[in-house]
Protein backbone atom coordinates (compact mmCIF):
# COMPACT_ATOMS: atom_id res chain seq x y z
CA UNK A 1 20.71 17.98 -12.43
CA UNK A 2 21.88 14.89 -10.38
CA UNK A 3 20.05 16.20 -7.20
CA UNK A 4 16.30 16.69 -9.15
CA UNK A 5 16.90 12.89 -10.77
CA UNK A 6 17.59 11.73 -7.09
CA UNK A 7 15.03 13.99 -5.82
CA UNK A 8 12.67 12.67 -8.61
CA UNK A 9 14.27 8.69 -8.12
CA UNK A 10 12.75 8.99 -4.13
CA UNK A 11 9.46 10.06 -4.41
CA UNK A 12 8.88 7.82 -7.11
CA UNK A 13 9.91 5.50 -4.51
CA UNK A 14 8.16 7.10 -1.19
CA UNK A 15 4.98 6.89 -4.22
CA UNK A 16 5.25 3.54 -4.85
CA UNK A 17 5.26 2.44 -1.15
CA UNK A 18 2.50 4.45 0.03
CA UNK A 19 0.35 2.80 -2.86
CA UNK A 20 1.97 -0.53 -1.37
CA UNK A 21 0.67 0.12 1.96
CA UNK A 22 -2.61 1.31 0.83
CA UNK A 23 -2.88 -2.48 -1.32
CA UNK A 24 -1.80 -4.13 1.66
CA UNK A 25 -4.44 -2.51 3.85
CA UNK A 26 -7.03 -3.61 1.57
CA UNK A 27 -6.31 -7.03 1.29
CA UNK A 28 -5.89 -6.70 4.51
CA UNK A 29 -9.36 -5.55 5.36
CA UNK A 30 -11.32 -7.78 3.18
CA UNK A 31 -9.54 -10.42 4.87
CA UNK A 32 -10.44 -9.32 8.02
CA UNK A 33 -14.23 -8.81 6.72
CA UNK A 34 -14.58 -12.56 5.30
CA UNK A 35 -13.24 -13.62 8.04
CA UNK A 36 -15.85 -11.84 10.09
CA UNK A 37 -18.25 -13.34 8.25
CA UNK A 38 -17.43 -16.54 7.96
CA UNK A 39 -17.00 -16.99 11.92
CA UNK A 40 -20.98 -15.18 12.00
CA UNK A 41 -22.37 -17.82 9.28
């Protein structure tokens, strides 16, 4: 029982980093996108 809650504990954890990286690159790209644009305008 102690192994599935740890089991269960980590990829709730691996989870909720891959949906941080996948923010991150976001802001990240729209970032990179205004910032595009702003140096063509």
């Amino acid at each position: 029982v102690i192994i599935v809650i740890v089991t269960a504990i980590d990829a709730l954890q691996i989870v909720r980093l891959i949906y941080d990286v996948k923010v991150f690159l976001q802001i990240t790209y729209l970032l990179s996108v205004t910032y595009s644009h702003v140096i063509v305008l």
